[in-house]
N, C-alpha and C. Protein backbone atom coordinates (compact mmCIF):
# COMPACT_ATOMS: atom_id res chain seq x y z
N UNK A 1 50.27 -5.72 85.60
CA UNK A 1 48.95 -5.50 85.02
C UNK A 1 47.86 -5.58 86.09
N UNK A 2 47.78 -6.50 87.04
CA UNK A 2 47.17 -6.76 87.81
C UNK A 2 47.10 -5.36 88.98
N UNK A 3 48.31 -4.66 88.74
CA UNK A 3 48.60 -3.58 89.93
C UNK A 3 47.30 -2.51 89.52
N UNK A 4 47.77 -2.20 87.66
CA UNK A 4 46.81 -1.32 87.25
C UNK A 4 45.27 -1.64 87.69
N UNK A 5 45.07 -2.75 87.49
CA UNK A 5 43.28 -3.21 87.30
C UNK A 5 42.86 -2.92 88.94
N UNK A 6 43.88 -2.98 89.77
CA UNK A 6 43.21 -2.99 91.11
C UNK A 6 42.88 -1.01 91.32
N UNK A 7 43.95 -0.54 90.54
CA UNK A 7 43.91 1.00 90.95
C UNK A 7 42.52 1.80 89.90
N UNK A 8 42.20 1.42 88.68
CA UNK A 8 41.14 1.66 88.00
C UNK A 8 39.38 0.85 89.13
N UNK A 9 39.62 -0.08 89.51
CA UNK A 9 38.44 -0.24 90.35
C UNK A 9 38.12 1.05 91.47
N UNK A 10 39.01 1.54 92.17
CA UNK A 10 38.43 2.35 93.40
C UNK A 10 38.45 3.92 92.26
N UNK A 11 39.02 4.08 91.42
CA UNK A 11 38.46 5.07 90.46
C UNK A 11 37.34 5.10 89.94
N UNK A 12 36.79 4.03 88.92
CA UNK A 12 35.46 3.69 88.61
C UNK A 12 34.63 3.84 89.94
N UNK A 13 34.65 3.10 90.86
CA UNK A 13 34.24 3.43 91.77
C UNK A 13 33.39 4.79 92.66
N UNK A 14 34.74 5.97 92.68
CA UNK A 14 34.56 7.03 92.79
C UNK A 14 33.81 7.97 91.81
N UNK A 15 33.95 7.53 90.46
CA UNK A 15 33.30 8.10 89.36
C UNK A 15 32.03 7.93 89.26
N UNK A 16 31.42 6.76 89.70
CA UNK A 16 30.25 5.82 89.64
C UNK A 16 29.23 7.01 91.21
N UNK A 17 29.69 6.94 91.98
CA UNK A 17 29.28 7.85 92.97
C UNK A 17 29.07 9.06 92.59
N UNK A 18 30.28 9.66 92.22
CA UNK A 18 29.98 11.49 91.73
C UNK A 18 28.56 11.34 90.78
N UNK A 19 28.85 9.99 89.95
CA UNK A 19 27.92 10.69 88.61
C UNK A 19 26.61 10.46 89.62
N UNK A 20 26.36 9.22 90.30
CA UNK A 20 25.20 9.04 91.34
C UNK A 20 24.53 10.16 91.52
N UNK A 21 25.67 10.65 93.00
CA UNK A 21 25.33 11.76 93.52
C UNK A 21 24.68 13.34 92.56
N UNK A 22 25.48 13.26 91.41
CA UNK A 22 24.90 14.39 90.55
C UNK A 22 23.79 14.62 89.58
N UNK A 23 23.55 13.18 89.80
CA UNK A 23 22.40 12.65 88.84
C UNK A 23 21.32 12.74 90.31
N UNK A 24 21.32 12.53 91.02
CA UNK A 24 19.98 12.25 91.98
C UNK A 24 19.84 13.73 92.53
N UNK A 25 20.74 14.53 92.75
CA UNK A 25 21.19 15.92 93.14
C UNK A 25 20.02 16.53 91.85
N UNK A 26 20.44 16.58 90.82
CA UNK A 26 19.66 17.48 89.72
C UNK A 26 18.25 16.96 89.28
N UNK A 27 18.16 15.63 89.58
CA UNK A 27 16.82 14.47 89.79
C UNK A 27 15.94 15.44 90.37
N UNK A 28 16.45 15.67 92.15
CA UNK A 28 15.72 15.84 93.12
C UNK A 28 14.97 17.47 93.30
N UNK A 29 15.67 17.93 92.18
CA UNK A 29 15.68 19.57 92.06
C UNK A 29 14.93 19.80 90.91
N UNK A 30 14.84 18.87 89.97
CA UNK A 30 13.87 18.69 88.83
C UNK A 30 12.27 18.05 89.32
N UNK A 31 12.04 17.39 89.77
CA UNK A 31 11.09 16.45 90.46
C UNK A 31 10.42 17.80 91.84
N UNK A 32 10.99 18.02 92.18
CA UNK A 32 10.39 18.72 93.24
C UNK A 32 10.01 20.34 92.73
N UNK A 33 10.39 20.88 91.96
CA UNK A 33 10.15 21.91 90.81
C UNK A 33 8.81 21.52 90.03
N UNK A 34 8.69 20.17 90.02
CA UNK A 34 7.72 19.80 89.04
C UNK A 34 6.60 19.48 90.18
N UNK A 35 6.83 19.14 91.38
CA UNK A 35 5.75 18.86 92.15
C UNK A 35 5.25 19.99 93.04
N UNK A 36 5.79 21.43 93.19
CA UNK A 36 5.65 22.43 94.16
C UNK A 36 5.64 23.60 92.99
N UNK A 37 5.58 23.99 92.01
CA UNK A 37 5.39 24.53 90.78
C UNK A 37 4.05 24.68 90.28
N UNK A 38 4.13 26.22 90.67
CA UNK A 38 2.11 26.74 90.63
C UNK A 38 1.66 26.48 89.41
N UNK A 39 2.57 26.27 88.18
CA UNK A 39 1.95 25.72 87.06
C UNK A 39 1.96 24.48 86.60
N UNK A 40 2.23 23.55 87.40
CA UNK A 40 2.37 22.26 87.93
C UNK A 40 1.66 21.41 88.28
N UNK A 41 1.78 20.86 89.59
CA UNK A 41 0.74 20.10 90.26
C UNK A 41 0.81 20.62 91.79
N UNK A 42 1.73 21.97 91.93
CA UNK A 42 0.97 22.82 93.02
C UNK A 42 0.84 22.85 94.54
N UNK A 43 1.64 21.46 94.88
CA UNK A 43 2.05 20.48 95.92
C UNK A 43 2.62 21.58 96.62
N UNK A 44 1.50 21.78 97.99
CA UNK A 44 1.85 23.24 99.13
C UNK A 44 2.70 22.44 100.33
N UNK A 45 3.14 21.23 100.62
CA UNK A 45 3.57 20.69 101.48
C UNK A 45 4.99 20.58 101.52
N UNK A 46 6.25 21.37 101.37
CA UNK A 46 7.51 21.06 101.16
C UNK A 46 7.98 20.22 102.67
N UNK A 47 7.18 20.44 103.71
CA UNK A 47 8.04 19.86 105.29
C UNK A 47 7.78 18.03 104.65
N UNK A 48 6.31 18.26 104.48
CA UNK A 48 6.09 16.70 104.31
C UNK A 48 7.27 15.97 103.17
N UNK A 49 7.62 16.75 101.90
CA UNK A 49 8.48 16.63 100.97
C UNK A 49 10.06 16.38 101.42
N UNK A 50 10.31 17.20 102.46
CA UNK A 50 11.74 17.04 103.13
C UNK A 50 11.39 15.68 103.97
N UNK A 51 10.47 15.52 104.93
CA UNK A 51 10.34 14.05 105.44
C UNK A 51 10.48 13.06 104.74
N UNK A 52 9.89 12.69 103.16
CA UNK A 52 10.43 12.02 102.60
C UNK A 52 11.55 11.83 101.99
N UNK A 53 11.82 12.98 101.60
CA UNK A 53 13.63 12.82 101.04
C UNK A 53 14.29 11.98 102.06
N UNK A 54 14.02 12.61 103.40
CA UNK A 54 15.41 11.74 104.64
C UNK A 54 14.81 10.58 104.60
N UNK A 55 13.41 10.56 104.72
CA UNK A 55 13.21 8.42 104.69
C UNK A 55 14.16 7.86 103.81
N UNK A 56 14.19 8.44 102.66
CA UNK A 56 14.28 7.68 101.16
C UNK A 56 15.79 8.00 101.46
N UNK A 57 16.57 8.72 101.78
CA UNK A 57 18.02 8.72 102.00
C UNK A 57 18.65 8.33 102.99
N UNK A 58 17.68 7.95 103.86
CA UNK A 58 18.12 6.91 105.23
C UNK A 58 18.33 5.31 104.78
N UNK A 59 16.88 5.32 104.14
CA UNK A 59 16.73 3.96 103.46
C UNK A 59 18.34 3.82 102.46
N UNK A 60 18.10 4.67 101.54
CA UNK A 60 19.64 4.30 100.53
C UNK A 60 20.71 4.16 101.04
N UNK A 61 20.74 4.84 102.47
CA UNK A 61 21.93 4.95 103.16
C UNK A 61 22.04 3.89 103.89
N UNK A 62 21.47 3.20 104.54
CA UNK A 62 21.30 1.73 105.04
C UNK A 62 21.49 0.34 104.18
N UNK A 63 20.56 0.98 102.98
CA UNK A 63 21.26 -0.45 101.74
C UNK A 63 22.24 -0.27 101.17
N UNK A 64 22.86 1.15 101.06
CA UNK A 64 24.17 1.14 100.41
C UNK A 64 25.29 0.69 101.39
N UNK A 65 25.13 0.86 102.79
CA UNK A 65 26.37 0.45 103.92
C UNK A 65 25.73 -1.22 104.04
N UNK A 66 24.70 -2.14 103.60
CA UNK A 66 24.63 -3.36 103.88
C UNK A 66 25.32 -3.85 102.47
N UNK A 67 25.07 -3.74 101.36
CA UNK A 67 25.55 -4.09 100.12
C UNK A 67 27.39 -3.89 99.82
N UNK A 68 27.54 -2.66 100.97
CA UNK A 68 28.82 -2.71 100.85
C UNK A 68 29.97 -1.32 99.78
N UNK A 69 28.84 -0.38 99.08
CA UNK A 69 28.42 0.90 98.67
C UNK A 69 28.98 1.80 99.31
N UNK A 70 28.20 2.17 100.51
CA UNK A 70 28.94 2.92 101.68
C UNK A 70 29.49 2.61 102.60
N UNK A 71 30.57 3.18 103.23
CA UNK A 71 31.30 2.61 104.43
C UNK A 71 30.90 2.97 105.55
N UNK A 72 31.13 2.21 106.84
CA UNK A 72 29.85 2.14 107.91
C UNK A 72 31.03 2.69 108.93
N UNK A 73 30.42 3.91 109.57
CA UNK A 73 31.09 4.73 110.42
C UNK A 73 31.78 3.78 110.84
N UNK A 74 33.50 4.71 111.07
CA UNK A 74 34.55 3.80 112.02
C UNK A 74 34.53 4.33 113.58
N UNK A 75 33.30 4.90 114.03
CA UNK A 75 33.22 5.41 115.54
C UNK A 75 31.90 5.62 115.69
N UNK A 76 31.16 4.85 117.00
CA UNK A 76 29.83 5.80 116.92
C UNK A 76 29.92 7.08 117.86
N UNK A 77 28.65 7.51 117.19
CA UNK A 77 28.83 8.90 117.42
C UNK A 77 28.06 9.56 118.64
N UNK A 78 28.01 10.11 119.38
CA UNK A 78 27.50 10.73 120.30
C UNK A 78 27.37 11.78 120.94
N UNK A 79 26.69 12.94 120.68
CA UNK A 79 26.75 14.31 120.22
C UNK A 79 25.59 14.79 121.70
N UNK A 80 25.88 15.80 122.52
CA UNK A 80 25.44 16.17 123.35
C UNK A 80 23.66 16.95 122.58
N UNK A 81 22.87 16.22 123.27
CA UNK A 81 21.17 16.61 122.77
C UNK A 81 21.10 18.02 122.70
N UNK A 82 21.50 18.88 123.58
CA UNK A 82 21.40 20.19 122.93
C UNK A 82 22.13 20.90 121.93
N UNK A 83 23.27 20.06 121.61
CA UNK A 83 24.15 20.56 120.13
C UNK A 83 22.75 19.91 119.30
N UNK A 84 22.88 18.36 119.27
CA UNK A 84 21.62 17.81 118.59
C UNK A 84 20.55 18.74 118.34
N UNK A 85 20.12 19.21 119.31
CA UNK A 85 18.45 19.96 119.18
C UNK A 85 18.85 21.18 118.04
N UNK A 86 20.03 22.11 118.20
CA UNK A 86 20.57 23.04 117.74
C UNK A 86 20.42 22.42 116.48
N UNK A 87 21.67 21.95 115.94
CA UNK A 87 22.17 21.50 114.68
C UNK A 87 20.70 20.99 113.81
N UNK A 88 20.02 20.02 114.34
CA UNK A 88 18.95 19.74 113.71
C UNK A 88 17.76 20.16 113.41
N UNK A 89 17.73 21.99 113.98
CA UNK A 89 16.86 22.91 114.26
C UNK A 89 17.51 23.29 112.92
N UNK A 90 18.69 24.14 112.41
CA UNK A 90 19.22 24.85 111.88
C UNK A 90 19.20 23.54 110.63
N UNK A 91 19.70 22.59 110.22
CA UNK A 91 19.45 22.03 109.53
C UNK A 91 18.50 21.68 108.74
N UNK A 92 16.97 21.22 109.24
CA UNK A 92 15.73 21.58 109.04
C UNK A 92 15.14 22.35 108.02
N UNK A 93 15.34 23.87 109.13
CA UNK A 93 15.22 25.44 109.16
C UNK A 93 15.87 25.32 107.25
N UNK A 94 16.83 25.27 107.33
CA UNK A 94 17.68 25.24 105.79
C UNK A 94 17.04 24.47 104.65
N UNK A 95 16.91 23.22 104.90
CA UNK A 95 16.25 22.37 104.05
C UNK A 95 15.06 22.58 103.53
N UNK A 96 14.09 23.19 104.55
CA UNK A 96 12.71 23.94 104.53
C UNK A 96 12.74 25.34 103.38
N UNK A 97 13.87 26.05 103.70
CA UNK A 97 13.94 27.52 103.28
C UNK A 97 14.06 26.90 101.80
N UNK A 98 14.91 25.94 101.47
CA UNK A 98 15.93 25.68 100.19
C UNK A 98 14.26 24.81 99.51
N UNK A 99 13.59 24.61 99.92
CA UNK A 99 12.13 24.05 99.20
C UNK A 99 11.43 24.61 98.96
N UNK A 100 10.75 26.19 100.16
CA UNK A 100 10.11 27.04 99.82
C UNK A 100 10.74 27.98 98.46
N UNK A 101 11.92 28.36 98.59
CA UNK A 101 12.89 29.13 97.56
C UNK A 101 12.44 28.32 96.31
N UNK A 102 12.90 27.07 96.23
CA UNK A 102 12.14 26.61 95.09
C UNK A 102 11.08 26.47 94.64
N UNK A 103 10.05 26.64 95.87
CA UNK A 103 8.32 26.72 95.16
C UNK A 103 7.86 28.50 94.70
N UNK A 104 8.88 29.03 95.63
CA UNK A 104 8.33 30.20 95.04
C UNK A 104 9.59 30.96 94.08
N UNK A 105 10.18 30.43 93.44
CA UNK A 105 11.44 30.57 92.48
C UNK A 105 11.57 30.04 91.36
N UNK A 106 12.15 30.32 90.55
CA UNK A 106 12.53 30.01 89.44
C UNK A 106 13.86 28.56 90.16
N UNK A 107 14.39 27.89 88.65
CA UNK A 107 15.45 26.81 89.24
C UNK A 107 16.46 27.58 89.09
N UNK A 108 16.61 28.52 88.57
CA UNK A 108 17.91 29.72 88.20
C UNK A 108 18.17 30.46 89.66
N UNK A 109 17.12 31.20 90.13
CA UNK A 109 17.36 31.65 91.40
C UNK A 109 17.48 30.43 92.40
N UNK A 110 16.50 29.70 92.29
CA UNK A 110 17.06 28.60 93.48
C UNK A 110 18.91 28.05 93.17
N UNK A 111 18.86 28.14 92.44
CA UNK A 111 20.75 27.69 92.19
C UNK A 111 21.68 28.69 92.41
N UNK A 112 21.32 29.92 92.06
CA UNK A 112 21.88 31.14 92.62
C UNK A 112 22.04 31.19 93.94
N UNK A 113 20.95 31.11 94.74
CA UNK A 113 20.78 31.13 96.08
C UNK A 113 21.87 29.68 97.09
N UNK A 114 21.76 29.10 96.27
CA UNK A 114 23.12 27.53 96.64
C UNK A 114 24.38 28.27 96.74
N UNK A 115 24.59 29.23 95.29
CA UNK A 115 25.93 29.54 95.17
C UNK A 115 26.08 30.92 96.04
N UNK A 116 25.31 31.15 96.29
CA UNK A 116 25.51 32.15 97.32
C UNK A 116 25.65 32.27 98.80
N UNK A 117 25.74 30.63 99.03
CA UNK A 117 26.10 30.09 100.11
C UNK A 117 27.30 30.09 100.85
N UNK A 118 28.30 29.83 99.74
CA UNK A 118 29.44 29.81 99.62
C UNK A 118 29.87 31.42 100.24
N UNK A 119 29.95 32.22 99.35
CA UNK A 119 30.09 33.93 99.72
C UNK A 119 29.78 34.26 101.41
N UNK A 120 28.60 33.52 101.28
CA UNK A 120 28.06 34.14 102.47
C UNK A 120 28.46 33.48 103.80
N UNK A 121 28.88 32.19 103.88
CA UNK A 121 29.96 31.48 104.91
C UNK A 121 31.23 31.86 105.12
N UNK A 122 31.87 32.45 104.03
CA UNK A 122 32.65 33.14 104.34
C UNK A 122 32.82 34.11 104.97
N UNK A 123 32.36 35.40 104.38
CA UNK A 123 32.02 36.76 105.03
C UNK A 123 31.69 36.44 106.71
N UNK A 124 31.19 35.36 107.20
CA UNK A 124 30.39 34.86 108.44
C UNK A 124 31.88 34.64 109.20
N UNK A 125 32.69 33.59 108.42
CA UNK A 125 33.87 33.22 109.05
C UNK A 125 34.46 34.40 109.28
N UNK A 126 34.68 34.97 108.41
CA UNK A 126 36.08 36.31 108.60
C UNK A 126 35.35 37.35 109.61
N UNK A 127 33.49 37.71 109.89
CA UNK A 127 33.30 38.42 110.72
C UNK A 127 33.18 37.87 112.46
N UNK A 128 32.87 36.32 112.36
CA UNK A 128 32.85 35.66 113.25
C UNK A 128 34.25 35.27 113.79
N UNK A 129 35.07 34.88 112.90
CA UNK A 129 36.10 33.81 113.53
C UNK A 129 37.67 34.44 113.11
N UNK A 130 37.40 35.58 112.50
CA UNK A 130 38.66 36.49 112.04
C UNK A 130 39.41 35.86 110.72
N UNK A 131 38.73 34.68 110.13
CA UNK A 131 39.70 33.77 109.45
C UNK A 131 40.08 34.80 108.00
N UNK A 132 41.46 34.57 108.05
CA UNK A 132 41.82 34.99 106.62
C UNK A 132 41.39 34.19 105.22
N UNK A 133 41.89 34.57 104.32
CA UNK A 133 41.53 34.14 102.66
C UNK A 133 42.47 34.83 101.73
N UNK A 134 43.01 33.81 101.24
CA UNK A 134 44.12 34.31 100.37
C UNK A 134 43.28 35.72 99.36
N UNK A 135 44.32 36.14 98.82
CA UNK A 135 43.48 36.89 97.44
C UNK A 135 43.12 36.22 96.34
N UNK A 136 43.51 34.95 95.95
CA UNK A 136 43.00 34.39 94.62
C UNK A 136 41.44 33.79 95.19
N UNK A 137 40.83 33.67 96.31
CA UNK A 137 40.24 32.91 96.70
C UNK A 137 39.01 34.13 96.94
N UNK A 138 39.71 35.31 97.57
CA UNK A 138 38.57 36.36 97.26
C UNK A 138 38.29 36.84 96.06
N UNK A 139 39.14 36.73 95.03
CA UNK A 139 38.97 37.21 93.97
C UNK A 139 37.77 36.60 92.93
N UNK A 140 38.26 34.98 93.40
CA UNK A 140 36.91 34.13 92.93
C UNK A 140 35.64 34.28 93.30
N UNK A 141 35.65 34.61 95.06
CA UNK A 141 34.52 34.34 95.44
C UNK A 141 33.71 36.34 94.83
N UNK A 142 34.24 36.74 94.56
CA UNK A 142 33.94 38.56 93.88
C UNK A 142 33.60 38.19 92.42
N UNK A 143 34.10 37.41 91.81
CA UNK A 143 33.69 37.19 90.38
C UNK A 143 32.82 36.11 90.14
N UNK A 144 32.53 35.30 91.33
CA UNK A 144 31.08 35.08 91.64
C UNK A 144 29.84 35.65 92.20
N UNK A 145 30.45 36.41 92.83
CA UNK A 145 29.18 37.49 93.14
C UNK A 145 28.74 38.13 91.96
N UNK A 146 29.50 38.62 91.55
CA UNK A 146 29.42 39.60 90.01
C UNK A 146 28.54 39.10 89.16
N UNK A 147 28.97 37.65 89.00
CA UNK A 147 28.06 37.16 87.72
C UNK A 147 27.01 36.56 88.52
N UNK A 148 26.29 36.34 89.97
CA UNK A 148 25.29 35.91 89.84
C UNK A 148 24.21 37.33 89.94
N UNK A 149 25.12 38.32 90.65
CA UNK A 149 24.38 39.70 90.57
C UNK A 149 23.59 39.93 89.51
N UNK A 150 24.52 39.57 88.39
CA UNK A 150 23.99 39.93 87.39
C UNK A 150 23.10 38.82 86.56
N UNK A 151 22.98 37.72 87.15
CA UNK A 151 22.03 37.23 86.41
C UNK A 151 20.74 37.25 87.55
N UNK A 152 20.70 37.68 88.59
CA UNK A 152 19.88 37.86 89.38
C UNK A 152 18.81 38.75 89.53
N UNK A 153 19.48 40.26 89.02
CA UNK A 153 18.47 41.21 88.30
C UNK A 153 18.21 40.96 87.58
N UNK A 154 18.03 39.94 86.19
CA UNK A 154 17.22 40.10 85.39
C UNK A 154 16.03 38.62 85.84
N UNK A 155 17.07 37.59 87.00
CA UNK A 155 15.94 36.98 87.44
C UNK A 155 14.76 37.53 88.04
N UNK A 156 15.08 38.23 89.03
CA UNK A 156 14.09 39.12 89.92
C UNK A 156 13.01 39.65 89.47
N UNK A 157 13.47 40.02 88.17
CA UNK A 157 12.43 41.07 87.86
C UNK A 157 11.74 40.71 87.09
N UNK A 158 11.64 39.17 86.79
CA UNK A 158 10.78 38.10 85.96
C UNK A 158 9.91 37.66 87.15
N UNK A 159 10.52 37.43 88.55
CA UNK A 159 9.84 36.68 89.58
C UNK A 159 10.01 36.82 91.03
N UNK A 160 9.58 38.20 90.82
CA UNK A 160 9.69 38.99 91.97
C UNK A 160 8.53 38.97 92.94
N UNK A 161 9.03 38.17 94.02
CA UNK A 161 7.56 38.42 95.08
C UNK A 161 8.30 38.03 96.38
N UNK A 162 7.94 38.73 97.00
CA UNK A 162 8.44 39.56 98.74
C UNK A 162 8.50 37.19 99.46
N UNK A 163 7.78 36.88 99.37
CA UNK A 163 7.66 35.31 100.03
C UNK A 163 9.27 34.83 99.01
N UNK A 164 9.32 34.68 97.20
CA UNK A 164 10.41 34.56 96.73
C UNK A 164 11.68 34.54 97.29
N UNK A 165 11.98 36.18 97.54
CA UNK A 165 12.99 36.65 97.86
C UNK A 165 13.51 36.66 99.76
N UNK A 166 12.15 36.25 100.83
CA UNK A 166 12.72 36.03 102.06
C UNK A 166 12.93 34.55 102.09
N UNK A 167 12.37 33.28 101.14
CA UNK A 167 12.85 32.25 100.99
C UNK A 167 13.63 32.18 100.40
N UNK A 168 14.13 32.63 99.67
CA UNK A 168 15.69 33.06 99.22
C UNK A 168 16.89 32.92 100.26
N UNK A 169 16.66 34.33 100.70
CA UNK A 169 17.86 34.73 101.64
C UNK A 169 17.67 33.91 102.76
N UNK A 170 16.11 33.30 103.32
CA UNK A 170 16.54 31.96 104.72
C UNK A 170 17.44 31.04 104.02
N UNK A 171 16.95 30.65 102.30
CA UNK A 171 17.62 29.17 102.69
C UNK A 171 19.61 29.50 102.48
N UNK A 172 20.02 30.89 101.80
CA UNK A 172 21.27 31.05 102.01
C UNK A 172 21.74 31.18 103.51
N UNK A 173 20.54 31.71 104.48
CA UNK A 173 21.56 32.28 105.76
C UNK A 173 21.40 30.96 106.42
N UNK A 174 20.19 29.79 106.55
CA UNK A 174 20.27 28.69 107.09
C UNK A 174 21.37 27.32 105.69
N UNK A 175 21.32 27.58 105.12
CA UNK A 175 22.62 26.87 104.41
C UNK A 175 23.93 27.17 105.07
N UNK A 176 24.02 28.25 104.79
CA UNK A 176 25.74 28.73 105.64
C UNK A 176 25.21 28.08 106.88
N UNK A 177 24.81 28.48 107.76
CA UNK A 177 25.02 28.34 108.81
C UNK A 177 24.70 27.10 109.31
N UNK A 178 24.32 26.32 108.89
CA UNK A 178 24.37 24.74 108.89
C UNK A 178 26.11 24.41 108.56
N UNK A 179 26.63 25.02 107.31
CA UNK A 179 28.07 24.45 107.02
C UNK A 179 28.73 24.57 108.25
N UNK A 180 28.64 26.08 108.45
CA UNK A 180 29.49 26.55 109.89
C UNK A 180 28.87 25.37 111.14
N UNK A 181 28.18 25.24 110.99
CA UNK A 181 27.35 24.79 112.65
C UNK A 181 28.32 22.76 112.01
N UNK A 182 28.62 22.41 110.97
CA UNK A 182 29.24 21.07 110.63
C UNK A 182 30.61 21.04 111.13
N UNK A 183 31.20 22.55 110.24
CA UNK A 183 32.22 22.75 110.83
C UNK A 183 33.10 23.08 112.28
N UNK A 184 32.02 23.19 113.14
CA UNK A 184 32.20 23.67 114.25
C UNK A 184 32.08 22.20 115.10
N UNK A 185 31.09 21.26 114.63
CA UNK A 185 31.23 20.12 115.68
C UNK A 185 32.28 19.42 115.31
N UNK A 186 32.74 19.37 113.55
CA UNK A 186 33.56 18.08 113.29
C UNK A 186 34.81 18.59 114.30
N UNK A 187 34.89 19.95 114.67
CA UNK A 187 35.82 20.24 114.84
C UNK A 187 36.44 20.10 117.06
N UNK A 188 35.00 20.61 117.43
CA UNK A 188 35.17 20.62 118.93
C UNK A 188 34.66 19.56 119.50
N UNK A 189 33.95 18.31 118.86
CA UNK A 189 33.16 16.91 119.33
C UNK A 189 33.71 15.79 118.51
N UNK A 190 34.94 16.15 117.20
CA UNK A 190 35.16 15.22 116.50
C UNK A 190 34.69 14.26 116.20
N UNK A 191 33.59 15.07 115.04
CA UNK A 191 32.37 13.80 114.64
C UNK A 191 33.20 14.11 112.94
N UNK A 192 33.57 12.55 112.30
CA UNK A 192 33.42 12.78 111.48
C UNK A 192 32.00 13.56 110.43
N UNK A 193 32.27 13.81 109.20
CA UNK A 193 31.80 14.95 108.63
C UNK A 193 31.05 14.06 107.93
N UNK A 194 30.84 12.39 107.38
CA UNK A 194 29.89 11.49 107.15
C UNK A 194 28.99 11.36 108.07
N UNK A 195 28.64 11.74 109.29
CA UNK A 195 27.97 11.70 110.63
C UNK A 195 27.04 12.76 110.87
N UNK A 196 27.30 13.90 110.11
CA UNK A 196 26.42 14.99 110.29
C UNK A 196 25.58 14.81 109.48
C-alpha cells in the first residue's frame, strides 16, 4: 500500500504543474488581451509587458526551486556570449512579435499563429537540415493546416490590417526559429532544455 501512495504523489505532482502551467498559460493570454485591446484599456507598451512577465517568472522560478517545486539545474551552464547575444535576440524578437500579434489580433488568430509554429519548424527542418517525417506525422501536420486555413479566412476578414497580419507571421517565423535555435544548442553546447 505504501508502494502505491508513494507512486500517486509524483503523479499528483505532475498533474498539479500541467494544470499550473495551463492555467497561467491561458491567464497570461487573457490578461494581456485585456490590457493591449483597443477596446480595452489600450496599453501600447508590449516590450515593457514582456519585461515584466520574465521578472515575474524569474521571481516564480527562484521560489519554486527554493520551496522545492522546481528542480535546480544539475550543471551550470555556460553558453558562449555570442550564441547568448543570438539566442536572446531571436527569443525577444518572438516574444515581442507573439504580443504585438495579440494587440493587433483577435485571441483566435493569435492561437492560430502558435499552431502554426509547429508546421512551420518543420518545413524549416526538412529545408534546412534534410530531416525526414514519417507520413502519419505529415498527414497531421496537413490536417492542421487545413483547418486553421480555414478558420483563418474567415478570421482575416473580420480583422484584417497589414500591422495584424506582419505581427502574425514575425511571431510564427521568430517562434520557430527560437525552437530550432533551442534545439540546436541543447544539442551542440549540451545545455539542458530547462536552461534555455
Amino acid at each position: 500500500m505504501a508502494e502505491k501512495d508513494a507512486d500517486s504523489v509524483p503523479l499528483a505532482r505532475a498533474v498539479l504543474i500541467w494544470s499550473l502551467n495551463i492555467f497561467s498559460g491561458v491567464s497570461i493570454i487573457m490578461v494581456n488581451k485585456k490590457l493591449m485591446g483597443p477596446k480595452e484599456y489600450n496599453f501600447h507598451f508590449p516590450v515593457t509587458l514582456c519585461a515584466i512577465h520574465f521578472l515575474i517568472t524569474s521571481m516564480m522560478s527562484k521560489l519554486g526551486t527554493e520551496i522545492g517545486v522546481c528542480n535546480k539545474p544539475e550543471k551550470s551552464v555556460n553558453m558562449p556570449k555570442r550564441d547568448l547575444a543570438v539566442f536572446t535576440f531571436v527569443a525577444n524578437t518572438s516574444i515581442v512579435a507573439l504580443n504585438l500579434s495579440l494587440m493587433a489580433n483577435s485571441i483566435m488568430l493569435y492561437q492560430i499563429s502558435k499552431l502554426a509554429v509547429v508546421p512551420f519548424t518543420c518545413l524549416v527542418e526538412m529545408a534546412w537540415y534534410g530531416r525526414q517525417f514519417s507520413n502519419s506525422v505529415i498527414f497531421c501536420i496537413l490536417l492542421t493546416l487545413f483547418g486553421m486555413a480555414m478558420v483563418s479566412v474567415s478570421e482575416l476578414r473580420v480583422t484584417s490590417s497589414i500591422i495584424g497580419v506582419v505581427a502574425l507571421v514575425g511571431s510564427i517565423v521568430g517562434s520557430g526559429m527560437q525552437q530550432l535555435l533551442c534545439r540546436h544548442y541543447q544539442k551542440s553546447l549540451d545545455i539542458p532544455f530547462t536552461c534555455l
